[in-house]
Protein backbone atom coordinates (compact mmCIF):
# COMPACT_ATOMS: atom_id res chain seq x y z
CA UNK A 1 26.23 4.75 7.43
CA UNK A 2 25.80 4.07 3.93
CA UNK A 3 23.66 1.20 2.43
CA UNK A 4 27.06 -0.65 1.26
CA UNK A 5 28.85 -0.56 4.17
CA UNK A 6 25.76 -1.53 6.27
CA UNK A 7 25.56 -4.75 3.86
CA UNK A 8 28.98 -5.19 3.87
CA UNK A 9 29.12 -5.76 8.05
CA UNK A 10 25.86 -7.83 7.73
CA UNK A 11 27.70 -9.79 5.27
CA UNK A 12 30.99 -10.15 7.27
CA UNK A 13 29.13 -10.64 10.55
CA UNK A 14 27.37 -13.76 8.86
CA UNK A 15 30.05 -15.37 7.30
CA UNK A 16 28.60 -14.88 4.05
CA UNK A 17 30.68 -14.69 1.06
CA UNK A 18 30.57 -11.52 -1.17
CA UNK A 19 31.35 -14.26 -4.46
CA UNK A 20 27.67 -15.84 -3.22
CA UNK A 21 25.64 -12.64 -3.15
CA UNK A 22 27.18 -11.86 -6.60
CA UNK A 23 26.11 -15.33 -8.13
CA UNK A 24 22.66 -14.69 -6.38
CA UNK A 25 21.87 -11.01 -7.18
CA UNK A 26 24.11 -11.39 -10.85
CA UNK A 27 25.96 -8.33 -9.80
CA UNK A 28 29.26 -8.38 -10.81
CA UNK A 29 31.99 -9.17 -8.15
CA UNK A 30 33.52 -5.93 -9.10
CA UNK A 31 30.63 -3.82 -9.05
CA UNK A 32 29.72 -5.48 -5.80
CA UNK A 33 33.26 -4.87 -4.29
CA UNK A 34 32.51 -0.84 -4.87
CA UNK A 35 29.09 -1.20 -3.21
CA UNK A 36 30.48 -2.70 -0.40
CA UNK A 37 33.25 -0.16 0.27
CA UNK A 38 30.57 2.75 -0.12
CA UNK A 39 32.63 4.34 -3.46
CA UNK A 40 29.36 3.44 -4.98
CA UNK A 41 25.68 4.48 -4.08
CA UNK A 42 23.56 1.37 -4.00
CA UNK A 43 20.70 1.22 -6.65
CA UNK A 44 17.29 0.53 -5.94
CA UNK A 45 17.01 -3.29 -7.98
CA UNK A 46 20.72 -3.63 -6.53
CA UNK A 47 19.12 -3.37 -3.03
CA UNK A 48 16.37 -5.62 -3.63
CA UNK A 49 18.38 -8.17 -5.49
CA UNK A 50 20.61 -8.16 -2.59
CA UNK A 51 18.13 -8.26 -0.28
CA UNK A 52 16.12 -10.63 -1.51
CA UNK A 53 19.50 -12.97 -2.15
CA UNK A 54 20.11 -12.64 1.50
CA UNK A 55 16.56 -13.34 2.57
CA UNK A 56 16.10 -10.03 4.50
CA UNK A 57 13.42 -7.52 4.87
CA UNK A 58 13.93 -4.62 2.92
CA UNK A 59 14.24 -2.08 5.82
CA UNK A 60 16.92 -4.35 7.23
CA UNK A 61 19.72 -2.01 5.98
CA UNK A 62 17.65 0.64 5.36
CA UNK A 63 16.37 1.29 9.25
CA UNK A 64 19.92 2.82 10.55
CA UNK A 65 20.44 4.92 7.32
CA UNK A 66 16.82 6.54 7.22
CA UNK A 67 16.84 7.35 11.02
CA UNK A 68 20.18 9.07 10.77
């Protein structure tokens, strides 16, 4: 599964709203939207904003992806 669509079901799972991660990580709602929906690769200070916005470990997302 790809880092966007990983983020993406932690986000939905939550209940967190995509508009907050953008105003937290200043990536733009519709760069953000093509993250999410994995027609985008995830960059590394995209990932760490995120993560970092979301107050997660870094291997969080990462885990799943790297063992598969």
């Amino acid at each position: 599964m790809l880092f966007g669509i990983k983020i993406k079901t932690y986000l939905d799972d939550n209940g967190i709203r995509y508009t907050h991660v953008s105003e937290k990580t200043g990536i733009p709602m519709d760069i953000l939207s093509l993250l999410l929906s994995g027609k985008r690769k995830v960059e590394a200070a995209e990932y760490l904003a995120i993560c970092d916005a979301l107050k997660v470990p870094l291997t969080k997302f990462a885990d799943d992806v790297m063992s598969a």
